[in-house]
C-alpha atoms as a PDB file:
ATOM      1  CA  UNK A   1      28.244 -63.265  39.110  1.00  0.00           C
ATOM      2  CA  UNK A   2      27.183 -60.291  39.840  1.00  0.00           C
ATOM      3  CA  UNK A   3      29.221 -56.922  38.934  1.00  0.00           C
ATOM      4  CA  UNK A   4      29.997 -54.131  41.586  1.00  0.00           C
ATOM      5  CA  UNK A   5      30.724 -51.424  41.499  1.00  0.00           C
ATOM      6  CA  UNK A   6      33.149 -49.916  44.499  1.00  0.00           C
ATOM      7  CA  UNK A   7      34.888 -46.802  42.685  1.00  0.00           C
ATOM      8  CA  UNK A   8      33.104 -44.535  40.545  1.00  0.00           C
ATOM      9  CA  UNK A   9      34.352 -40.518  39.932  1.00  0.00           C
ATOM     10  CA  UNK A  10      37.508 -40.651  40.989  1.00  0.00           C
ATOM     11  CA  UNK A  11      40.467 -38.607  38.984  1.00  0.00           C
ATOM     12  CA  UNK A  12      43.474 -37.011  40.770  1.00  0.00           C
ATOM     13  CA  UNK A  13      47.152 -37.048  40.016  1.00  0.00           C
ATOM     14  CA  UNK A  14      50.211 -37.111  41.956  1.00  0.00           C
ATOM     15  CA  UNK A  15      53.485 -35.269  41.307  1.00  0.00           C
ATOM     16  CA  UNK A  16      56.597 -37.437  41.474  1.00  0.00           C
ATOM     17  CA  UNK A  17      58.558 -36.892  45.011  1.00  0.00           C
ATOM     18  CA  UNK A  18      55.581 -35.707  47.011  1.00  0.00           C
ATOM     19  CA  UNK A  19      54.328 -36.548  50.107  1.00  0.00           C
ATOM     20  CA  UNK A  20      50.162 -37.031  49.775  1.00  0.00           C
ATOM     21  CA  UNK A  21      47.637 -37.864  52.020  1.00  0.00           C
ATOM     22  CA  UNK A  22      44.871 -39.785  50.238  1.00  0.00           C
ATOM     23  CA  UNK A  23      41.606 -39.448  52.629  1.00  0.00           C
ATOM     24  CA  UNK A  24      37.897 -40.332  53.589  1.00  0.00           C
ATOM     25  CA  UNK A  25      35.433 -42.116  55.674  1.00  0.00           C
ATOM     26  CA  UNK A  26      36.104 -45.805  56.749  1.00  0.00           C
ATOM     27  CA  UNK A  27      35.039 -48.252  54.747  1.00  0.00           C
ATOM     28  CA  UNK A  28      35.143 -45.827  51.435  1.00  0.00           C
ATOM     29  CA  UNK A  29      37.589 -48.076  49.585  1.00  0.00           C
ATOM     30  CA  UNK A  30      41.105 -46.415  50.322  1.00  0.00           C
ATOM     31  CA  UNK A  31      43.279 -49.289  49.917  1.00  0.00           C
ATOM     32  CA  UNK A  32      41.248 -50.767  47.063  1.00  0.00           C
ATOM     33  CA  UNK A  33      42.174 -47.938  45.152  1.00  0.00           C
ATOM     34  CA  UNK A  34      45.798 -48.318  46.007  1.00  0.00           C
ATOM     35  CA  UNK A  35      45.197 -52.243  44.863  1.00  0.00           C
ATOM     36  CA  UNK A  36      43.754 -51.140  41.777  1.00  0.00           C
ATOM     37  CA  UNK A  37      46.955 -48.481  40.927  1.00  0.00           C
ATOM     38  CA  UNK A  38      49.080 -51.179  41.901  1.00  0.00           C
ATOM     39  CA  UNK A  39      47.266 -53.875  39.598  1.00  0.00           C
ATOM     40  CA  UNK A  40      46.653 -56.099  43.011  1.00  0.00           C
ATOM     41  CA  UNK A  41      43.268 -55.650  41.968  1.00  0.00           C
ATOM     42  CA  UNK A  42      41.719 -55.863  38.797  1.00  0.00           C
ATOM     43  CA  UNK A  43      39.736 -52.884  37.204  1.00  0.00           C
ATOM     44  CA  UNK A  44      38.184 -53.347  34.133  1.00  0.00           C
ATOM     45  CA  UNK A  45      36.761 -49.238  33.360  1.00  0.00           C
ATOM     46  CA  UNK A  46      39.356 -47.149  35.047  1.00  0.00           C
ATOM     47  CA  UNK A  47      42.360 -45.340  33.368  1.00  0.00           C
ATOM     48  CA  UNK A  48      45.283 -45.263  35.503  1.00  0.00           C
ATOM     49  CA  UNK A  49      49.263 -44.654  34.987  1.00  0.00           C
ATOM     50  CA  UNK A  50      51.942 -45.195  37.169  1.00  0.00           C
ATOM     51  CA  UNK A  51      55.554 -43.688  35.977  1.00  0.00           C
ATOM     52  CA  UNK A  52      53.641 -43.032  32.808  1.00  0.00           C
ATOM     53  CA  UNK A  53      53.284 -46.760  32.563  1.00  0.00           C
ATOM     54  CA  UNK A  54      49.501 -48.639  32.563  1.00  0.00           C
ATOM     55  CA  UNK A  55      49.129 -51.292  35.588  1.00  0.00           C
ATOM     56  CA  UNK A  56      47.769 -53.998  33.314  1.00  0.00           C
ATOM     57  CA  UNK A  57      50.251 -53.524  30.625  1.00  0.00           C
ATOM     58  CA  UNK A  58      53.324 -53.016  33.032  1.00  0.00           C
ATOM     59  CA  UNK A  59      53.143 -54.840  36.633  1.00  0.00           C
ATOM     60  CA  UNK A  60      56.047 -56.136  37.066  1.00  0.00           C
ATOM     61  CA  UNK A  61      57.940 -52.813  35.969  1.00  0.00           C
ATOM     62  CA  UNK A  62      55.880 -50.624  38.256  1.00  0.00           C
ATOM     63  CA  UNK A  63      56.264 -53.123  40.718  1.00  0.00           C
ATOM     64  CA  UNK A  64      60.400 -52.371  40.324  1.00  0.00           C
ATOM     65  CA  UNK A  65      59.403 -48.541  41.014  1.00  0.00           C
ATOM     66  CA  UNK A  66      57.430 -48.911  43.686  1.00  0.00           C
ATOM     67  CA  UNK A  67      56.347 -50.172  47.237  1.00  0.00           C
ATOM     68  CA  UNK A  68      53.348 -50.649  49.480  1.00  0.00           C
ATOM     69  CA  UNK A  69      52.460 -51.321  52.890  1.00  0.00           C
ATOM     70  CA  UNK A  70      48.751 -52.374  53.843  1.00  0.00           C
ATOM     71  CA  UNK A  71      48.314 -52.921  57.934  1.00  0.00           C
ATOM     72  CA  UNK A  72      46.016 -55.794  56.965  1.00  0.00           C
ATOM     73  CA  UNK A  73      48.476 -57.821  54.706  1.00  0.00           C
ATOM     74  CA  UNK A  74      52.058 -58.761  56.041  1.00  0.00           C
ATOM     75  CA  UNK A  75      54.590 -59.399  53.015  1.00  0.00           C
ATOM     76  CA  UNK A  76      56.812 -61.099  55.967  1.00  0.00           C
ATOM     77  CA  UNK A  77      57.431 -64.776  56.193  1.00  0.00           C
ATOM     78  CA  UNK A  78      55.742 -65.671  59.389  1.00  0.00           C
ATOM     79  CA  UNK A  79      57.410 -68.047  60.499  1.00  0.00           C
ATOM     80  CA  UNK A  80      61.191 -67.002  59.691  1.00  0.00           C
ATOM     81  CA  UNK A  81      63.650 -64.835  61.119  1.00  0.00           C
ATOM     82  CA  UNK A  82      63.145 -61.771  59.981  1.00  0.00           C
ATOM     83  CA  UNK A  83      66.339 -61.190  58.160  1.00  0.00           C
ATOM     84  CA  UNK A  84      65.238 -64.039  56.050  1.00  0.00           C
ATOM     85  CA  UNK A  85      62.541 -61.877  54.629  1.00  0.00           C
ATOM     86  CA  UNK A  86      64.735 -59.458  53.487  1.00  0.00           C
ATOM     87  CA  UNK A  87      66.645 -62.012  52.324  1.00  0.00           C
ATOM     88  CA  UNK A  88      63.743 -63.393  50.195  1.00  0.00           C
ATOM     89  CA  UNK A  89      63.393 -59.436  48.688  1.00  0.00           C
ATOM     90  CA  UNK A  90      66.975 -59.182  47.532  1.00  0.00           C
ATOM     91  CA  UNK A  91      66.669 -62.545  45.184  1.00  0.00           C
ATOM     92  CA  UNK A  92      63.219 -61.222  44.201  1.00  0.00           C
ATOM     93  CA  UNK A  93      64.722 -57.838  43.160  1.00  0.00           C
ATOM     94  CA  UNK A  94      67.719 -59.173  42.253  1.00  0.00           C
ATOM     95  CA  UNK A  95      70.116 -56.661  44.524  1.00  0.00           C
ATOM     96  CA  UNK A  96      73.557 -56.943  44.241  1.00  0.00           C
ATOM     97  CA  UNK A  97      75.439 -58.916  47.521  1.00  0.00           C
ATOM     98  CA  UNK A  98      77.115 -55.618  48.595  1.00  0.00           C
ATOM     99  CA  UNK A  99      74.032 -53.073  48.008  1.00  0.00           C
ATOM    100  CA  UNK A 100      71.929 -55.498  49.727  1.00  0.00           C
ATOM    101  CA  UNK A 101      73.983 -55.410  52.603  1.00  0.00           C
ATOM    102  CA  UNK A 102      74.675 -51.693  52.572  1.00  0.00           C
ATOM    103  CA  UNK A 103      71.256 -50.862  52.123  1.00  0.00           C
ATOM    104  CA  UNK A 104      69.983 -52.885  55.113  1.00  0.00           C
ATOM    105  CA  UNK A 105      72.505 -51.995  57.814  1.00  0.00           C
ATOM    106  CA  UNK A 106      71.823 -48.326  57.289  1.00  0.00           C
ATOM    107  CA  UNK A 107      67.822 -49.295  57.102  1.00  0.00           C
ATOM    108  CA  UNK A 108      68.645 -51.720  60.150  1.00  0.00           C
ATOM    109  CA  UNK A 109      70.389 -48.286  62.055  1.00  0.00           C
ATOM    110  CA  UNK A 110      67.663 -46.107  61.565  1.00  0.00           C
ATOM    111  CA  UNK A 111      64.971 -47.843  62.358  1.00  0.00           C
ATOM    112  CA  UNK A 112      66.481 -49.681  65.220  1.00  0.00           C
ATOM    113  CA  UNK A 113      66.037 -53.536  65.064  1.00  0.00           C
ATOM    114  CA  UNK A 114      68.984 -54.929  65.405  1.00  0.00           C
ATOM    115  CA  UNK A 115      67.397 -56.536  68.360  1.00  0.00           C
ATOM    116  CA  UNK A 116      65.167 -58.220  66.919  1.00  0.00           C
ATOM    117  CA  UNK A 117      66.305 -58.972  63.181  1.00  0.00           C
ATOM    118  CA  UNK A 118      66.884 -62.803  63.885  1.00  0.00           C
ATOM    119  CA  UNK A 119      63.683 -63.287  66.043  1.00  0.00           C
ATOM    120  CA  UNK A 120      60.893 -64.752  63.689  1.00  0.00           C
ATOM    121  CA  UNK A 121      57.910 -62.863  62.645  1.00  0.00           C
ATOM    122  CA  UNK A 122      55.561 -64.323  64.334  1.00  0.00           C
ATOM    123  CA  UNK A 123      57.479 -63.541  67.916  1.00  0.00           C
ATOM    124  CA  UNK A 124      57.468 -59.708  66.765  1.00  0.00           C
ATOM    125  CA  UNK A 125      55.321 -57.268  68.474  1.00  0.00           C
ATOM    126  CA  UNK A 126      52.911 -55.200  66.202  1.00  0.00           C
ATOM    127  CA  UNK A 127      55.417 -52.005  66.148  1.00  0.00           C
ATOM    128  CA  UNK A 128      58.191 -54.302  65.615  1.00  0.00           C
ATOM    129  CA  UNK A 129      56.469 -55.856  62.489  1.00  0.00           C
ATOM    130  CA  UNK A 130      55.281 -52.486  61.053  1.00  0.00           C
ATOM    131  CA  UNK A 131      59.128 -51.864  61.550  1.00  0.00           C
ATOM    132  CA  UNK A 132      59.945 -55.161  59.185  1.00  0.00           C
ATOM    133  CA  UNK A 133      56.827 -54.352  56.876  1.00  0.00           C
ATOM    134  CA  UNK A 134      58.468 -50.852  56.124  1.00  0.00           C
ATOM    135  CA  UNK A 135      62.114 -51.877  55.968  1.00  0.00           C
ATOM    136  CA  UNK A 136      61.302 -54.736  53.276  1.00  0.00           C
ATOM    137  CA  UNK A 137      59.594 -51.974  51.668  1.00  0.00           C
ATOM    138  CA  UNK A 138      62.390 -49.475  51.017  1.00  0.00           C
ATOM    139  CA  UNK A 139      65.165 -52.001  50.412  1.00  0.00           C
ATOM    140  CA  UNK A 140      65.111 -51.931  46.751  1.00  0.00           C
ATOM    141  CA  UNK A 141      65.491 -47.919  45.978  1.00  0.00           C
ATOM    142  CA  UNK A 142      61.413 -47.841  45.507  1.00  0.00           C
ATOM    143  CA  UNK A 143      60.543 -44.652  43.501  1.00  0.00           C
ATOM    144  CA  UNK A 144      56.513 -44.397  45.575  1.00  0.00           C
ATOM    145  CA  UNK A 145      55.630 -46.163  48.300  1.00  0.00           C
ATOM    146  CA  UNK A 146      51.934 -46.635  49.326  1.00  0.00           C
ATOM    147  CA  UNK A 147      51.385 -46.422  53.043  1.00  0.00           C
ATOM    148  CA  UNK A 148      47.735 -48.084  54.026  1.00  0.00           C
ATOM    149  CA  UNK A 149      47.025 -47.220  57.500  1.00  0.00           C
ATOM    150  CA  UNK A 150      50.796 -47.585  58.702  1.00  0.00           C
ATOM    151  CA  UNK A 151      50.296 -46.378  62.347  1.00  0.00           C
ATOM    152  CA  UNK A 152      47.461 -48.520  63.282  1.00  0.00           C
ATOM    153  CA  UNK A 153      47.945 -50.062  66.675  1.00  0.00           C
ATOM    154  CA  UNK A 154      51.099 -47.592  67.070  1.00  0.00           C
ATOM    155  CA  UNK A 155      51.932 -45.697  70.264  1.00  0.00           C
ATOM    156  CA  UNK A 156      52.547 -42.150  70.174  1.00  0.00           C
ATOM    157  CA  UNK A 157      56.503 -42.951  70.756  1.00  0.00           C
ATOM    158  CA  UNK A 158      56.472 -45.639  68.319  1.00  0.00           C
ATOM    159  CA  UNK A 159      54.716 -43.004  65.436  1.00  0.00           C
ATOM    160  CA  UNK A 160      57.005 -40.640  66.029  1.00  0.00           C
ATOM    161  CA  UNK A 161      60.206 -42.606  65.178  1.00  0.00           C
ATOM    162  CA  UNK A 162      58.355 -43.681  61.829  1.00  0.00           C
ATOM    163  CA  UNK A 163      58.125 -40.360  60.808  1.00  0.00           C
ATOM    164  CA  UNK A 164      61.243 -38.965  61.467  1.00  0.00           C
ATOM    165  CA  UNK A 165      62.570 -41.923  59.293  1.00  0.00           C
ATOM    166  CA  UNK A 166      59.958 -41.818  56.365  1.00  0.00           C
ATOM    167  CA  UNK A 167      60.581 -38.112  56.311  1.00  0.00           C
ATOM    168  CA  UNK A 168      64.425 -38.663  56.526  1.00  0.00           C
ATOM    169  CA  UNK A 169      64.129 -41.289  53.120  1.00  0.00           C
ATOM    170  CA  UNK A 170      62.268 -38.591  51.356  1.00  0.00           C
ATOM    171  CA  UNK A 171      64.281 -36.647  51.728  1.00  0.00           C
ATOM    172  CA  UNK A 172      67.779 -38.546  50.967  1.00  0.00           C
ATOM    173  CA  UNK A 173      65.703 -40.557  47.995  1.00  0.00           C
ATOM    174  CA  UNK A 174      63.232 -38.132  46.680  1.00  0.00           C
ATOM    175  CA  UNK A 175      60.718 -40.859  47.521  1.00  0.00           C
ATOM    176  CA  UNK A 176      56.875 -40.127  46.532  1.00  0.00           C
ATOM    177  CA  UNK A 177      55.125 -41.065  49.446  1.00  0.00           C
ATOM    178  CA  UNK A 178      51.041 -41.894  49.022  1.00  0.00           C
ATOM    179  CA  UNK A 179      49.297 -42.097  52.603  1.00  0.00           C
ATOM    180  CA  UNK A 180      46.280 -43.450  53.902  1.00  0.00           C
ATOM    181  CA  UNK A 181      45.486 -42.407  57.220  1.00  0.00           C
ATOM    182  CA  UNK A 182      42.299 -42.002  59.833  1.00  0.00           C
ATOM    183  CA  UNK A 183      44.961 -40.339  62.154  1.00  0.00           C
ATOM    184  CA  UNK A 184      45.244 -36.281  61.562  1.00  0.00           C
ATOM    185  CA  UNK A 185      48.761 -36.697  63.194  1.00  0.00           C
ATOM    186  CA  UNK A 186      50.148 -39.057  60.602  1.00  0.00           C
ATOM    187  CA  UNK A 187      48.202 -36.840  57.789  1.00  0.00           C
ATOM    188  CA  UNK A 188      50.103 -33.530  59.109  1.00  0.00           C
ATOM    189  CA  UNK A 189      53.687 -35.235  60.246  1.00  0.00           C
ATOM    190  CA  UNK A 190      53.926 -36.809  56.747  1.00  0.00           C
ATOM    191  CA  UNK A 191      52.307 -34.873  53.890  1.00  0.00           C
ATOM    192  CA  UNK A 192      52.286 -31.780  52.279  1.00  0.00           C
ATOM    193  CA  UNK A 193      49.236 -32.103  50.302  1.00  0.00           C
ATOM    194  CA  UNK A 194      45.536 -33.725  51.274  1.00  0.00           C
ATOM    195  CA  UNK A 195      43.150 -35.762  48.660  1.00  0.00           C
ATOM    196  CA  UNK A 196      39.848 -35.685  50.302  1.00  0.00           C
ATOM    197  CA  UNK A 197      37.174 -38.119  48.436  1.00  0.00           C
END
């Protein structure tokens, strides 16, 4: 084996309920640092808390608190409807029959899909997967939710609806909202504060 090392110098914090854009060059390991807060990755130097909690003490109860989206990973079941993968996230969170259903018709209204909930995954365009990706994301009352590149692929149209809904959660749920983003659009739509590495 040999050891690596990717992240070195890196200390910031992050006030509960705001909206942060976490940049710098491609290839600079963004979204392994969002692995590594979210104990998806293993770190063996770093110190890190989450909710005051430590990732390798407490994942699954940071995992109750928060969210993530990564344009490179889909947490959809490809080949199912999509309404079965939100199906699969209420067992996994354990959300009551009622809530569930509550929570996704009003998720379902404002970001449009009723056209396409019962199509499977792999059918779905890009913008109607991001769509998906995002819902199953907020479903369960998340606390943060770590966007990796969420407008990738996107049309201008298409960005614009996912802010005005992101914004419109943050606002209703006092949401923390941790962005990486390339695009200076999504940086000044969504946040209020920059990280620049």
């Amino acid at each position: 084996k040999e050891r690596f090392k990717a992240l070195d110098g890196i200390s910031f914090s992050v006030k509960q309920w705001e909206k942060v854009a976490f940049i710098w060059p491609n290839w600079a390991w963004k979204s392994t640092t969002i692995k590594c807060i979210l104990w998806i990755l293993h770190y063996d130097e770093w110190q890190i808390q989450v909710f005051w909690m430590d990732p390798r003490q407490s994942r699954q109860d940071i995992a109750k608190l928060t969210s993530s989206v990564f344009w490179q990973r889909s947490q959809l079941l490809y080949h199912l409807p999509l309404i079965e993968s939100f199906r699969f996230f209420k067992i996994v969170y354990e959300i009551p029959d009622q809530l569930f259903e509550d929570r996704l018709n009003k998720l379902v209204s404002q970001f449009k899909i009723q056209d396409f909930l019962y199509k499977p995954v792999r059918k779905l365009s890009l913008w109607q997967r991001m769509k998906g990706e995002i819902i199953a994301s907020l479903l369960y009352w998340p606390k943060a939710i770590f966007l990796d590149e969420p407008t990738v692929w996107l049309d201008i149209v298409a960005k614009k609806v996912l802010y005005e809904v992101l914004l419109q959660v943050h606002k209703d749920e006092n949401i923390t909202i941790f962005l990486t983003s390339h695009d200076i659009w999504d940086i000044q739509a969504l946040c209020d504060r920059a990280i620049i590495i």
